[in-house]
PDB file of N, CA and C in Angstrom:
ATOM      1  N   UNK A   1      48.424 143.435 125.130  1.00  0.00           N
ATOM      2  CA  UNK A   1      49.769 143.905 124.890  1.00  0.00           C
ATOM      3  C   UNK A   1      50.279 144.711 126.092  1.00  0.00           C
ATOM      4  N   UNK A   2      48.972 145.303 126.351  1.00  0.00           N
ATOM      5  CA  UNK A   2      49.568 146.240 127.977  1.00  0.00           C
ATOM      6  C   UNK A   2      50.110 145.120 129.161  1.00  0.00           C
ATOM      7  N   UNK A   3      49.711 143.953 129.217  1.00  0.00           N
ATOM      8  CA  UNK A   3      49.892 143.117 130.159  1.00  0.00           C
ATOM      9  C   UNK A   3      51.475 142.377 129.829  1.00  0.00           C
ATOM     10  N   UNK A   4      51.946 142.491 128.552  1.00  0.00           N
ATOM     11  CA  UNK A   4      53.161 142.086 128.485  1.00  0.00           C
ATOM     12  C   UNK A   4      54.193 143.153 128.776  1.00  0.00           C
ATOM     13  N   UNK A   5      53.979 144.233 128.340  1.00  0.00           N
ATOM     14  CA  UNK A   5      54.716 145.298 128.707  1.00  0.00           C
ATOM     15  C   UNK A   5      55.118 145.482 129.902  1.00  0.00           C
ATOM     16  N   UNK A   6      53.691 145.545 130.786  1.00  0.00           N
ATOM     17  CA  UNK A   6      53.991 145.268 132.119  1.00  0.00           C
ATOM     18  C   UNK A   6      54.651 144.253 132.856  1.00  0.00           C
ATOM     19  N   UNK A   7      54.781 143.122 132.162  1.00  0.00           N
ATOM     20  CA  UNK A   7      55.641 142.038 132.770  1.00  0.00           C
ATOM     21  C   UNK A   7      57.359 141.961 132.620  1.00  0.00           C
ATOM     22  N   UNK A   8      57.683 143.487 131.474  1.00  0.00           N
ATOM     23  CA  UNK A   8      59.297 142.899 130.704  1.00  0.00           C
ATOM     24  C   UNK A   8      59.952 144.354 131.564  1.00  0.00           C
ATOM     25  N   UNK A   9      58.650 145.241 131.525  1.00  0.00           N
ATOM     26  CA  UNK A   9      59.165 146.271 132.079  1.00  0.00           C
ATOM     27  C   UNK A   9      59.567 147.389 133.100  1.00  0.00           C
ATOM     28  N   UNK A  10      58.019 146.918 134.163  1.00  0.00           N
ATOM     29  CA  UNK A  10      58.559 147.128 135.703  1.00  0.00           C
ATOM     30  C   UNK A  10      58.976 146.213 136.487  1.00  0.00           C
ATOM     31  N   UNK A  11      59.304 146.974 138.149  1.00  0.00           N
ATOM     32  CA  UNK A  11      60.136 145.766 138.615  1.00  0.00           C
ATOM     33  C   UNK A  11      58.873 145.181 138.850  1.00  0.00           C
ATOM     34  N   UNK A  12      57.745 145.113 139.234  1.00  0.00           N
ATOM     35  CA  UNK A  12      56.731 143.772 139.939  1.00  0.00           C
ATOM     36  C   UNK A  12      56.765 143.020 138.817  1.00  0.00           C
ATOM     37  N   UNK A  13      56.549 143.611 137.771  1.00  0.00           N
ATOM     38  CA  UNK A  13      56.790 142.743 136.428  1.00  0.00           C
ATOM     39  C   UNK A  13      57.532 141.621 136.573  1.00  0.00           C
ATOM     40  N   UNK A  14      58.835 142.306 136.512  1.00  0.00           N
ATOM     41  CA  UNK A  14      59.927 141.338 136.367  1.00  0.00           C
ATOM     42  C   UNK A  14      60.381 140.521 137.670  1.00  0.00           C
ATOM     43  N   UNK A  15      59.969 141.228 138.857  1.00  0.00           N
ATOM     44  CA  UNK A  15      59.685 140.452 140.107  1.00  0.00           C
ATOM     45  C   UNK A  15      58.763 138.899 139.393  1.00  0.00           C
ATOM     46  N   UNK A  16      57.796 139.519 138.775  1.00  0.00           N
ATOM     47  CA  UNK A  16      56.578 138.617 138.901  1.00  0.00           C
ATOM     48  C   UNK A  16      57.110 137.074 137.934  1.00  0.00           C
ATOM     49  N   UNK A  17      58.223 138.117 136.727  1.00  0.00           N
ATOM     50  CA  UNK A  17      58.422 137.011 135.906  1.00  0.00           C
ATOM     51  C   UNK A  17      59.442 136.338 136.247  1.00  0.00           C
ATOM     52  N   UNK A  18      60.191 136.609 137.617  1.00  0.00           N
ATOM     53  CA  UNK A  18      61.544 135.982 137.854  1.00  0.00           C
ATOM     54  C   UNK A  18      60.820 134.423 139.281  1.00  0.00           C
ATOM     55  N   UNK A  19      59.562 135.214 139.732  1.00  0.00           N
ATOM     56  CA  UNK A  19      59.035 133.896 140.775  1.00  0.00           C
ATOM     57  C   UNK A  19      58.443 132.467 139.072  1.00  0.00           C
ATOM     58  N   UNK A  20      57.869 133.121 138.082  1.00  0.00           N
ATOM     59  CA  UNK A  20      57.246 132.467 137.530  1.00  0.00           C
ATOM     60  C   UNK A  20      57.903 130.876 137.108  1.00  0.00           C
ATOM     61  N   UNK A  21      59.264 132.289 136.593  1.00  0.00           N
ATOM     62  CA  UNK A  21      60.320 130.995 135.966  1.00  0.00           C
ATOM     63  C   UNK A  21      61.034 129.986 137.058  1.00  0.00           C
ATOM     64  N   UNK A  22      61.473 130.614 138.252  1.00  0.00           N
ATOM     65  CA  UNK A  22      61.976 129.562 139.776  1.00  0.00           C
ATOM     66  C   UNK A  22      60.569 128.657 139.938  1.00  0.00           C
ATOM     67  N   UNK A  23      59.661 128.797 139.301  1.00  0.00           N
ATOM     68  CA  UNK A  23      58.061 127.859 139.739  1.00  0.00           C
ATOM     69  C   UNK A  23      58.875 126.467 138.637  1.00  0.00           C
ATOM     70  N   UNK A  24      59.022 127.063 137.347  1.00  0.00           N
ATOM     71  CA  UNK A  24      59.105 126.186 136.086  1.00  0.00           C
ATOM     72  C   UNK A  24      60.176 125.354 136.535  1.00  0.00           C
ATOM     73  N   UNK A  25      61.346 126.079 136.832  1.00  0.00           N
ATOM     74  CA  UNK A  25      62.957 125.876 136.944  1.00  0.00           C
ATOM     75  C   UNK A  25      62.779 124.186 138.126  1.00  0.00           C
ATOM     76  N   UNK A  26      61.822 125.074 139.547  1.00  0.00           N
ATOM     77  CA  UNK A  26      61.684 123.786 140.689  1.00  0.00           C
ATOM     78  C   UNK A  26      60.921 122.868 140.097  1.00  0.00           C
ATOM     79  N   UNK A  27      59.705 123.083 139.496  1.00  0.00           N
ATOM     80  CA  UNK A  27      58.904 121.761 138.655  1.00  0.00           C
ATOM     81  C   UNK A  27      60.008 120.754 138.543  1.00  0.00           C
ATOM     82  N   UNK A  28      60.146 121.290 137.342  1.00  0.00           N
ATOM     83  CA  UNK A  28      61.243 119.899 136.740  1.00  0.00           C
ATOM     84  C   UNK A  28      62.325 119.545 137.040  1.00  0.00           C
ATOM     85  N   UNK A  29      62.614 120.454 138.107  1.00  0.00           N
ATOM     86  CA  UNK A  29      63.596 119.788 139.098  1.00  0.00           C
ATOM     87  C   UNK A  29      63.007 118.628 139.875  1.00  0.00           C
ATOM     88  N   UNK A  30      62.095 118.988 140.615  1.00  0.00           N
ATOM     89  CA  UNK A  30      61.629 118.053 141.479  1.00  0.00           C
ATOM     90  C   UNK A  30      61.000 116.626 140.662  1.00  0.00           C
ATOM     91  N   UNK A  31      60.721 116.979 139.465  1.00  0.00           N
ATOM     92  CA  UNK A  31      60.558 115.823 138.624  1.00  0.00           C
ATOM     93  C   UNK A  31      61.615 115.237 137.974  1.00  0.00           C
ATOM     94  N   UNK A  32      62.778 115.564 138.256  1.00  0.00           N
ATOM     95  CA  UNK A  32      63.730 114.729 137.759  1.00  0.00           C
ATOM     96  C   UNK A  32      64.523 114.257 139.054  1.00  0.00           C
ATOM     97  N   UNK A  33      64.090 114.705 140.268  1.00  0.00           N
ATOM     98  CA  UNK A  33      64.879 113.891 141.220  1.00  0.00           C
ATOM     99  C   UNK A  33      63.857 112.955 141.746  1.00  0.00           C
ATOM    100  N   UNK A  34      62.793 113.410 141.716  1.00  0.00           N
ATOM    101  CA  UNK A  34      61.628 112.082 142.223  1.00  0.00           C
ATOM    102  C   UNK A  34      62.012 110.870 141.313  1.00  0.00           C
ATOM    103  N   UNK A  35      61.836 111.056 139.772  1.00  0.00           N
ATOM    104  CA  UNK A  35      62.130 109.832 139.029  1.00  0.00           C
ATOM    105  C   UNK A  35      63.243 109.432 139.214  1.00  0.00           C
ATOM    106  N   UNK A  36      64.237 109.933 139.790  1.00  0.00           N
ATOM    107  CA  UNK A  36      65.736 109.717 139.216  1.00  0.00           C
ATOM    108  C   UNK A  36      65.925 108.586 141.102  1.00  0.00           C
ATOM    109  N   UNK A  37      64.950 109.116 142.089  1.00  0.00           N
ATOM    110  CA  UNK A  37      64.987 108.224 143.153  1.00  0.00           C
ATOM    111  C   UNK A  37      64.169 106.669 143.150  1.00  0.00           C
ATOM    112  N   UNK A  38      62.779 107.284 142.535  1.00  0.00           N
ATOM    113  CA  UNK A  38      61.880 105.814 142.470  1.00  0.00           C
ATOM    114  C   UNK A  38      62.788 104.998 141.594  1.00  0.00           C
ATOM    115  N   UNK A  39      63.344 105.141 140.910  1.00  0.00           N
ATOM    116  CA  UNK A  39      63.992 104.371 140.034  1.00  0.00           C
ATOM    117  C   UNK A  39      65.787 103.593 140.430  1.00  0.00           C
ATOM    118  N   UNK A  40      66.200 104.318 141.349  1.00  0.00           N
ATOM    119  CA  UNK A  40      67.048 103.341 142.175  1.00  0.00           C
ATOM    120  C   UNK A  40      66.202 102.570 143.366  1.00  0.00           C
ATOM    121  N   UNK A  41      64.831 103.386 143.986  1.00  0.00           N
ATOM    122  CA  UNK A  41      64.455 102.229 144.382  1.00  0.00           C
ATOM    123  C   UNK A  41      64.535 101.207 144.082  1.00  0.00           C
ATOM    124  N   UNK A  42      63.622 101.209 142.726  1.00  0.00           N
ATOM    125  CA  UNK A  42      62.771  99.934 141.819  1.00  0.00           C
ATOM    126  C   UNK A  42      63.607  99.056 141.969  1.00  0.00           C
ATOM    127  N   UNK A  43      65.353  99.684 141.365  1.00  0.00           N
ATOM    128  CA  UNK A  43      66.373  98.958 141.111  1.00  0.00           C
ATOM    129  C   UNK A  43      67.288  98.159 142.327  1.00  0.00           C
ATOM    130  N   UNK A  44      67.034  98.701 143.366  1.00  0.00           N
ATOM    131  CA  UNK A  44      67.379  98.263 144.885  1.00  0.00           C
ATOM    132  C   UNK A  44      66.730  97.044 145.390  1.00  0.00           C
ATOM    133  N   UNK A  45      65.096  97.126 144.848  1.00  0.00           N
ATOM    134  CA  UNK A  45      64.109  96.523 145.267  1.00  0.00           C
ATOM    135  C   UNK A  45      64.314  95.184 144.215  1.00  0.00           C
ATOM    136  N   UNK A  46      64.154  95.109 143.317  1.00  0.00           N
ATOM    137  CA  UNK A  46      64.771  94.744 142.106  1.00  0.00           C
ATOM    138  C   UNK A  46      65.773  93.253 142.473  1.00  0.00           C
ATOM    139  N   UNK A  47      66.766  94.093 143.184  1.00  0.00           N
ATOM    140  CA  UNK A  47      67.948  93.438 143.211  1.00  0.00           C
ATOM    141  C   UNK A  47      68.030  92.387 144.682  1.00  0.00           C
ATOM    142  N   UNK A  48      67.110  93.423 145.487  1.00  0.00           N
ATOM    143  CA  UNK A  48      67.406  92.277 146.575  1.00  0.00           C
ATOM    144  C   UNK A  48      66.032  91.114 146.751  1.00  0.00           C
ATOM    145  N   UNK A  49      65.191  91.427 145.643  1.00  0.00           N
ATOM    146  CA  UNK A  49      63.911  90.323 145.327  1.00  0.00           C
ATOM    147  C   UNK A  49      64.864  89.285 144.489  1.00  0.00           C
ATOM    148  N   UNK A  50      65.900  89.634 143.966  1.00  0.00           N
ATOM    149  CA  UNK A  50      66.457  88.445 143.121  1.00  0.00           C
ATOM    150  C   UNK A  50      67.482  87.398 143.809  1.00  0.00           C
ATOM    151  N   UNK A  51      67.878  88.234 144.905  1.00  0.00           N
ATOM    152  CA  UNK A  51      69.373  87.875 145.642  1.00  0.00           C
ATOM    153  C   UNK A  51      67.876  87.021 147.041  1.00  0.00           C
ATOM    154  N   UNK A  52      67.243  87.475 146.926  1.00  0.00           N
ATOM    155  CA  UNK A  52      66.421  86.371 148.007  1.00  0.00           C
ATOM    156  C   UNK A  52      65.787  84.814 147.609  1.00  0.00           C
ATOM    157  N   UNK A  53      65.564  85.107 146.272  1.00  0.00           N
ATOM    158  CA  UNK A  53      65.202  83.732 145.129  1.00  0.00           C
ATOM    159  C   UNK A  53      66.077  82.539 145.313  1.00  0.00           C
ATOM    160  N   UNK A  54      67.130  83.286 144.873  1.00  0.00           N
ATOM    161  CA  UNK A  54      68.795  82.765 144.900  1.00  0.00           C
ATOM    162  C   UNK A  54      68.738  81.574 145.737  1.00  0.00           C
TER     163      UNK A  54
END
Protein backbone atom coordinates (compact mmCIF):
# COMPACT_ATOMS: atom_id res chain seq x y z
CA UNK A 1 0.00 0.00 0.00
CA UNK A 2 3.08 2.21 0.78
CA UNK A 3 4.19 1.67 -2.84
CA UNK A 4 0.90 3.02 -4.22
CA UNK A 5 0.83 5.96 -2.19
CA UNK A 6 4.04 6.67 -3.34
CA UNK A 7 3.16 6.51 -6.91
CA UNK A 8 -0.33 8.99 -6.69
CA UNK A 9 1.47 11.15 -4.37
CA UNK A 10 4.96 12.49 -4.90
CA UNK A 11 6.32 14.09 -7.80
CA UNK A 12 8.86 10.94 -8.76
CA UNK A 13 5.72 9.13 -8.22
CA UNK A 14 3.78 10.79 -10.52
CA UNK A 15 6.87 11.55 -12.69
CA UNK A 16 7.17 7.76 -12.61
CA UNK A 17 3.43 7.22 -13.41
CA UNK A 18 3.24 9.82 -16.20
CA UNK A 19 6.62 7.91 -18.22
CA UNK A 20 4.61 4.58 -17.44
CA UNK A 21 1.43 5.59 -19.17
CA UNK A 22 3.49 7.56 -22.52
CA UNK A 23 5.21 3.65 -22.50
CA UNK A 24 1.33 2.21 -22.80
CA UNK A 25 -0.03 5.34 -24.81
CA UNK A 26 3.39 4.69 -27.62
CA UNK A 27 2.80 0.74 -27.48
CA UNK A 28 -0.35 0.85 -29.11
CA UNK A 29 0.37 3.49 -31.02
CA UNK A 30 3.08 1.97 -32.72
CA UNK A 31 0.87 -1.08 -33.04
CA UNK A 32 -1.70 0.47 -34.77
CA UNK A 33 0.43 2.22 -37.29
CA UNK A 34 2.65 -0.84 -38.03
CA UNK A 35 -0.66 -2.82 -38.80
CA UNK A 36 -2.42 -0.03 -40.29
CA UNK A 37 0.99 0.10 -42.86
CA UNK A 38 1.63 -3.79 -43.47
CA UNK A 39 -1.76 -3.83 -44.46
CA UNK A 40 -1.76 -1.21 -47.31
CA UNK A 41 1.25 -2.95 -48.19
CA UNK A 42 -0.40 -6.40 -48.46
CA UNK A 43 -3.06 -4.40 -50.30
CA UNK A 44 -0.56 -2.57 -52.78
CA UNK A 45 1.17 -5.84 -53.20
CA UNK A 46 -2.12 -7.44 -53.65
CA UNK A 47 -3.10 -5.25 -56.35
CA UNK A 48 -0.21 -5.01 -58.49
CA UNK A 49 0.24 -9.18 -58.35
CA UNK A 50 -3.26 -9.02 -59.96
CA UNK A 51 -2.79 -6.13 -62.52
CA UNK A 52 0.47 -8.28 -63.66
CA UNK A 53 -1.75 -11.67 -64.26
CA UNK A 54 -4.00 -9.49 -66.29
Amino acid sequence: MKAWSDLVTTDYGLMSLAVILFIVFMSVWFARFFKRHMDEDAAKAESTDQSATK
